[in-house]
Protein backbone atom coordinates (compact mmCIF):
# COMPACT_ATOMS: atom_id res chain seq x y z
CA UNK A 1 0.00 0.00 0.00
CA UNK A 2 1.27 3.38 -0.58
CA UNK A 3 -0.52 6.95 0.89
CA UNK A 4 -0.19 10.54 -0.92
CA UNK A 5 -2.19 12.64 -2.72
CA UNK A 6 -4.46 11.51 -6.03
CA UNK A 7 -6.51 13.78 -8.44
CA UNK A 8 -9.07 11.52 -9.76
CA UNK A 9 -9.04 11.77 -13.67
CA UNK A 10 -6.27 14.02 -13.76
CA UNK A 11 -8.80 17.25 -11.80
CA UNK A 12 -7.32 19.78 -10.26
CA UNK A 13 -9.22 18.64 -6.85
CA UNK A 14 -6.34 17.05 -4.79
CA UNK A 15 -6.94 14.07 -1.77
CA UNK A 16 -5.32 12.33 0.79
CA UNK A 17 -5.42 8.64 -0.08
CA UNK A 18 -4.52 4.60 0.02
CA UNK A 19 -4.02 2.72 -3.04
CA UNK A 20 -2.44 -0.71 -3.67
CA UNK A 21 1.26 -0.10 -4.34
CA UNK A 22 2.67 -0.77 -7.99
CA UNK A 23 -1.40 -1.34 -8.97
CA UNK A 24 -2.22 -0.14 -12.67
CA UNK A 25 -4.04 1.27 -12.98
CA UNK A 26 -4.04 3.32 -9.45
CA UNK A 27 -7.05 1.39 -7.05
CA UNK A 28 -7.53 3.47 -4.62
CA UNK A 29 -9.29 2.10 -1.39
CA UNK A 30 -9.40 4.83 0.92
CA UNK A 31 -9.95 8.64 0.92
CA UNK A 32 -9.69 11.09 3.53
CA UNK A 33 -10.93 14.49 2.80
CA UNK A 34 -13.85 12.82 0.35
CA UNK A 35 -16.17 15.86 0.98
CA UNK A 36 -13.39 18.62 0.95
CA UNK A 37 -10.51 18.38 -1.81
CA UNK A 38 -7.59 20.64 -1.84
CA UNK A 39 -6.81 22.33 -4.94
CA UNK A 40 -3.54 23.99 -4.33
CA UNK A 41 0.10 22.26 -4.81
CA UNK A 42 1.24 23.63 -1.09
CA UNK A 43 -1.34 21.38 0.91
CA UNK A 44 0.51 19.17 3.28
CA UNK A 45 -0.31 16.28 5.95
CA UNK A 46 0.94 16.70 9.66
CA UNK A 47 0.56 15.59 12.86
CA UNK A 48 -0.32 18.64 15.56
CA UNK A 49 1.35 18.27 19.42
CA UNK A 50 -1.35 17.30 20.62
CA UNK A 51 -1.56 13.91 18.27
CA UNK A 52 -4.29 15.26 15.56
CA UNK A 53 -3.57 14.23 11.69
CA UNK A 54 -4.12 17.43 9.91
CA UNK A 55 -4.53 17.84 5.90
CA UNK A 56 -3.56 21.68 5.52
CA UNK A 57 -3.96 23.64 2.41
CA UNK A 58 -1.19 26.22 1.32
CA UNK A 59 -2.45 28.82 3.95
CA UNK A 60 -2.07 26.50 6.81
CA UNK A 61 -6.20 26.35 7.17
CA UNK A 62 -7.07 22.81 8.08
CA UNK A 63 -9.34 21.11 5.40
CA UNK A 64 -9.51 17.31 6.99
CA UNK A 65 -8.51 15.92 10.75
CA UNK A 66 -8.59 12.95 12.29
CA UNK A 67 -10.06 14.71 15.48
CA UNK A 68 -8.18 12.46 17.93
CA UNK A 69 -6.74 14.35 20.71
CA UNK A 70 -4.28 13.23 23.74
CA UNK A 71 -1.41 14.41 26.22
CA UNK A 72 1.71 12.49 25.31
CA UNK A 73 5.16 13.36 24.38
CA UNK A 74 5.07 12.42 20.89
CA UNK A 75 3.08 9.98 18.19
CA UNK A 76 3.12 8.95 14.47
CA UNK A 77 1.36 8.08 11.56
CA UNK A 78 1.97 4.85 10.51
CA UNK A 79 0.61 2.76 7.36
CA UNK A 80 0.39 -0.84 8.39
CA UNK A 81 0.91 -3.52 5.73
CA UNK A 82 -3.32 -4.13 6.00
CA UNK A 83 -3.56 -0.97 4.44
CA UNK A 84 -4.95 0.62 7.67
CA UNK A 85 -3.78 3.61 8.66
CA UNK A 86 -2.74 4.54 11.89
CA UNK A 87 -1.99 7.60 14.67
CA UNK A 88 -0.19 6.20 17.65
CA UNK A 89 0.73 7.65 21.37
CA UNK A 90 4.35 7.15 21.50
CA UNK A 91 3.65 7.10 25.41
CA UNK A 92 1.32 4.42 25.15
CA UNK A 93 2.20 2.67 22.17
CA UNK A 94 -1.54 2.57 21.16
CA UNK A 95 -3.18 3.50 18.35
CA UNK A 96 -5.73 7.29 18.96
CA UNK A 97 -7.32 6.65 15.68
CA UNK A 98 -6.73 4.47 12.56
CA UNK A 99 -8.84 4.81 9.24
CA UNK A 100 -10.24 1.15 9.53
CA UNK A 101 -12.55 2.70 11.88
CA UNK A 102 -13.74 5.34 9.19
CA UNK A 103 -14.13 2.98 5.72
CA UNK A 104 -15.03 4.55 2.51
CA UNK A 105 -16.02 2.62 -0.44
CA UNK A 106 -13.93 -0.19 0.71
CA UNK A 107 -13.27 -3.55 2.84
CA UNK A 108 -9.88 -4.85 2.69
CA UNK A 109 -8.99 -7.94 4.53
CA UNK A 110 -9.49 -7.80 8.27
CA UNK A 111 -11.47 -4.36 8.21
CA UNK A 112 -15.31 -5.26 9.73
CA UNK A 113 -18.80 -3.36 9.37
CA UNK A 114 -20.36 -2.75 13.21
CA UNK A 115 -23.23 -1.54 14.70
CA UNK A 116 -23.63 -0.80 18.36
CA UNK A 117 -27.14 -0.25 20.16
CA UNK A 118 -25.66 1.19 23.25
CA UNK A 119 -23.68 3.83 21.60
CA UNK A 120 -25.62 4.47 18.30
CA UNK A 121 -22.32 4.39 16.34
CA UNK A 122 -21.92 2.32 12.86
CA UNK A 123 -19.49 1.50 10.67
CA UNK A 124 -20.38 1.17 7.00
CA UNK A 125 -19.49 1.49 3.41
CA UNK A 126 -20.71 4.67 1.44
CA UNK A 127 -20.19 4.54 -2.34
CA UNK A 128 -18.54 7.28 -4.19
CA UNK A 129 -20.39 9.67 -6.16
CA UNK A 130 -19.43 8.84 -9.70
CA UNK A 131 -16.26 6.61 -10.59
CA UNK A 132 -14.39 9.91 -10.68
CA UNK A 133 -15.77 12.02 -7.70
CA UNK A 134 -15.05 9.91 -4.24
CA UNK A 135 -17.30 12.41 -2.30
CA UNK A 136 -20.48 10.43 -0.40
CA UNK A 137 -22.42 8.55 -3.20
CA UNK A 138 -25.80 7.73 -3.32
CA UNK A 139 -25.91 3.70 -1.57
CA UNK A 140 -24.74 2.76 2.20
CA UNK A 141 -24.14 -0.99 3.29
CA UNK A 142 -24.39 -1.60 6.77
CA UNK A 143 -25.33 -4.85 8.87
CA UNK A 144 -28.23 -5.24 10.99
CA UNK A 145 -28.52 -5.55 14.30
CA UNK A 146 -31.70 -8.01 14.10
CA UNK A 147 -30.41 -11.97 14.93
CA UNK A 148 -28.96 -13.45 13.14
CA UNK A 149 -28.10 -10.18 11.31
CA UNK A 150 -28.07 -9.68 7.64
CA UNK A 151 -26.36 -6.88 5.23
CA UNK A 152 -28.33 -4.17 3.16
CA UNK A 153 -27.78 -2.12 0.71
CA UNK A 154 -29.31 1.34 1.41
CA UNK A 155 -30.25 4.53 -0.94
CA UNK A 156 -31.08 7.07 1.16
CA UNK A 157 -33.65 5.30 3.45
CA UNK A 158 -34.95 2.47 1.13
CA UNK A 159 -33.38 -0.86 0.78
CA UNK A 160 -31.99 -1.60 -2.43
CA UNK A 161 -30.18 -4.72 -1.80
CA UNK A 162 -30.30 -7.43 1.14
CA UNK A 163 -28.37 -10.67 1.30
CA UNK A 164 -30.49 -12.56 3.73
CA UNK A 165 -29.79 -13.34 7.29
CA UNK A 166 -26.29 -14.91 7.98
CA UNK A 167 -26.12 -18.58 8.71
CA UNK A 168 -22.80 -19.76 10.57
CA UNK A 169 -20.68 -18.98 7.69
CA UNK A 170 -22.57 -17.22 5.32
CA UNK A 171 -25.56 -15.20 3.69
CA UNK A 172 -28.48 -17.20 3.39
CA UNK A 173 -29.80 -15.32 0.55
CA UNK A 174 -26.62 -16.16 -1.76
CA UNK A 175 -27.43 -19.35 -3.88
CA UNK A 176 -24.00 -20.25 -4.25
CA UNK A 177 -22.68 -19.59 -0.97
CA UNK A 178 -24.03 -23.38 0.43
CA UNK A 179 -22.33 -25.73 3.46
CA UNK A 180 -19.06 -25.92 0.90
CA UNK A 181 -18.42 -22.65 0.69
CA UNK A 182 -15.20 -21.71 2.06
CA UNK A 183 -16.42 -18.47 3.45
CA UNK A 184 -13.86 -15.55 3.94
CA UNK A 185 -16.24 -13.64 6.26
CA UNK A 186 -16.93 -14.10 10.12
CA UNK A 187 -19.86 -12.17 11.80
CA UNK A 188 -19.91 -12.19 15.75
CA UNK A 189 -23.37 -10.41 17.81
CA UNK A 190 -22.83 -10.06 21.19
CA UNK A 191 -25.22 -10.36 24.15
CA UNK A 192 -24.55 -6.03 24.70
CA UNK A 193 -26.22 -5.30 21.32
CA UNK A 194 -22.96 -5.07 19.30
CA UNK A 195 -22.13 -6.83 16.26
CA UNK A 196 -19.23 -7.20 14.00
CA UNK A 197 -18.93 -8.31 10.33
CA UNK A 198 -15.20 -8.77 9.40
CA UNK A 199 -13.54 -10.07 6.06
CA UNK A 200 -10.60 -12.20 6.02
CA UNK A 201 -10.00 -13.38 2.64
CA UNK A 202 -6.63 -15.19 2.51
CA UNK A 203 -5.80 -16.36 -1.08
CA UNK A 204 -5.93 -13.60 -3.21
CA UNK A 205 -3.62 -10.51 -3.78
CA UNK A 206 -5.09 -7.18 -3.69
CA UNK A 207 -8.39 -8.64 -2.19
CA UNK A 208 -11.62 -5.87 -1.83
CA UNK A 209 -14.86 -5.34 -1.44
CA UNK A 210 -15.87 -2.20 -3.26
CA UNK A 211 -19.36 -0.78 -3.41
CA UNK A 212 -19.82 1.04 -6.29
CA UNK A 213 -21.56 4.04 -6.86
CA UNK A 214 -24.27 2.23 -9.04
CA UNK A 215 -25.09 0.60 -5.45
CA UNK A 216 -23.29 -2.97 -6.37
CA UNK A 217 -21.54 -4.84 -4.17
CA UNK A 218 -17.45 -6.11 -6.08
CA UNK A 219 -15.66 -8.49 -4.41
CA UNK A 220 -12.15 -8.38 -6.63
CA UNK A 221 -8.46 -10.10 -6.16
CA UNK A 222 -5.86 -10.95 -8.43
CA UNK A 223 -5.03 -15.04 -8.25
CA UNK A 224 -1.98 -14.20 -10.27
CA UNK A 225 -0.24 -11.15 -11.96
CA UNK A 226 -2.38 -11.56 -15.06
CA UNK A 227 -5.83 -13.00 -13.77
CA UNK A 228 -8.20 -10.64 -12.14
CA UNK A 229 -11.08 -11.71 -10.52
CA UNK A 230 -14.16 -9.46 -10.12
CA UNK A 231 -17.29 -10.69 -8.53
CA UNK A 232 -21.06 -8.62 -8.11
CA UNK A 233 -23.05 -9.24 -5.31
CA UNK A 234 -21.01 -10.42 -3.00
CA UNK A 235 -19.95 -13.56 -4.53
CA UNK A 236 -22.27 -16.17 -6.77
CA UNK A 237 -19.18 -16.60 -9.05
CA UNK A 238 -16.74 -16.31 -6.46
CA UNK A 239 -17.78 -19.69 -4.29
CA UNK A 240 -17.14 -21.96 -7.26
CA UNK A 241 -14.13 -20.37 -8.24
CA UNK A 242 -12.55 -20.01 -4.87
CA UNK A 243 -13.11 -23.92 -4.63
CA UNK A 244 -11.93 -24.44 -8.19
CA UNK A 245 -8.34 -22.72 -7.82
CA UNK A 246 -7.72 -23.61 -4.26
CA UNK A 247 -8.85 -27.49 -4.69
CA UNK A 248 -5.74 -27.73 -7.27
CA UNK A 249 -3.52 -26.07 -4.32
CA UNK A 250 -4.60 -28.90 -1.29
CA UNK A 251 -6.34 -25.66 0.42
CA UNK A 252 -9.47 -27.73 0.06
């Protein structure tokens, strides 16, 4: 993964992103200042005393933060090899924020969807606007707290898409995704009204899920440097072929 500034289809609007390193072309699976792009040259990233990541344009105004504020003597900004970024207490060692907790568009392996009664808070995908403008599109996908839970795609407050409650290891409302499906997905609900939906695909390079701003759900991951694999709906294709490749490699 690499981070540093894009302009989507060569604009002059300028953003803080993530995109898979030596990728072409550029995927980018994270954005930070979606709803605010800088469009000067001078605009720079830093890390304040007090531990708040800070996009600033070329007359030092702040444009995008993290918001995470703590007394310590120092931190940094790390980029882990998950792709998640990260602000850590060098005090504490731990991290104050990290942009797992604040997806885009995109899962990437061992990011999770939440909700949480208690709190209110949710984590969830929002699609881009168009395939060139990553401000907030038109569909959310979020997982329920009913149990067992399921996953819907929203626009605005109608459902668009649902994929049927989750049974052990999967979606019930997936055809394909039966008892010999090799599932990449876990979801855990807990007795305190909190539930977590986390993806762990192992096999592929480059693995994603993307929701796109047509309100379709891409799973995508390259099985070798010439053989891309990009799925709709969360997977119908992608049961038989996981099975397929990884039968021939004993992972079966």
């Amino acid at each position: 993964y690499e981070l540093g500034f894009f302009s989507p289809n060569n604009t002059r609007d300028q953003y803080i992103a993530i995109w898979f390193k030596d990728a072409s072309p550029r995927v980018v699976v994270w954005v930070a200042n979606r709803e605010n792009p800088v469009t000067d040259s001078t605009a720079s990233l830093a890390i304040s005393s007090s531990g708040n990541l800070r996009l600033l344009d070329g007359k030092h105004g702040v444009v995008w933060s993290t918001g995470e504020t703590s007394a310590s003597s120092g931190y940094r900004a790390e980029l882990l090899d998950s792709g998640d970024l990260i602000v850590i207490d060098n005090d504490s060692r731990r991290p104050l924020w990290q942009s797992f907790e604040h997806l885009g568009d995109t899962m990437l392996p061992l990011s999770s969807l939440t909700y949480n009664l208690a709190t209110g808070v949710k984590r969830v995908l929002t699609s881009w606007k168009s395939y060139t403008d990553p401000s907030p599109g038109d569909f959310v996908v979020q997982i329920t707290p009913q149990v067992p839970s399921q996953a819907f795609t929203m626009r605005g407050s109608i459902p668009y898409y649902r994929t049927g409650p989750w049974a052990k290891t999967r979606f019930s409302g997936l055809p394909l995704m039966d008892e010999t499906y090799s599932s990449p997905f876990s979801l855990q609900q807990e007795a305190n009204g909190s539930g977590t939906f986390t993806y762990f695909e192992r096999y592929f390079k480059l693995s994603r899920i993307i929701l796109t701003s047509e309100g379709i759900l891409k799973m995508s991951g390259l099985i070798h440097a010439t053989f891309t694999v990009h799925v709709d709906r969360l997977g119908c294709v992608l049961c038989q072929l996981l099975q397929s490749v990884n039968a021939s490699k004993g992972l079966y």
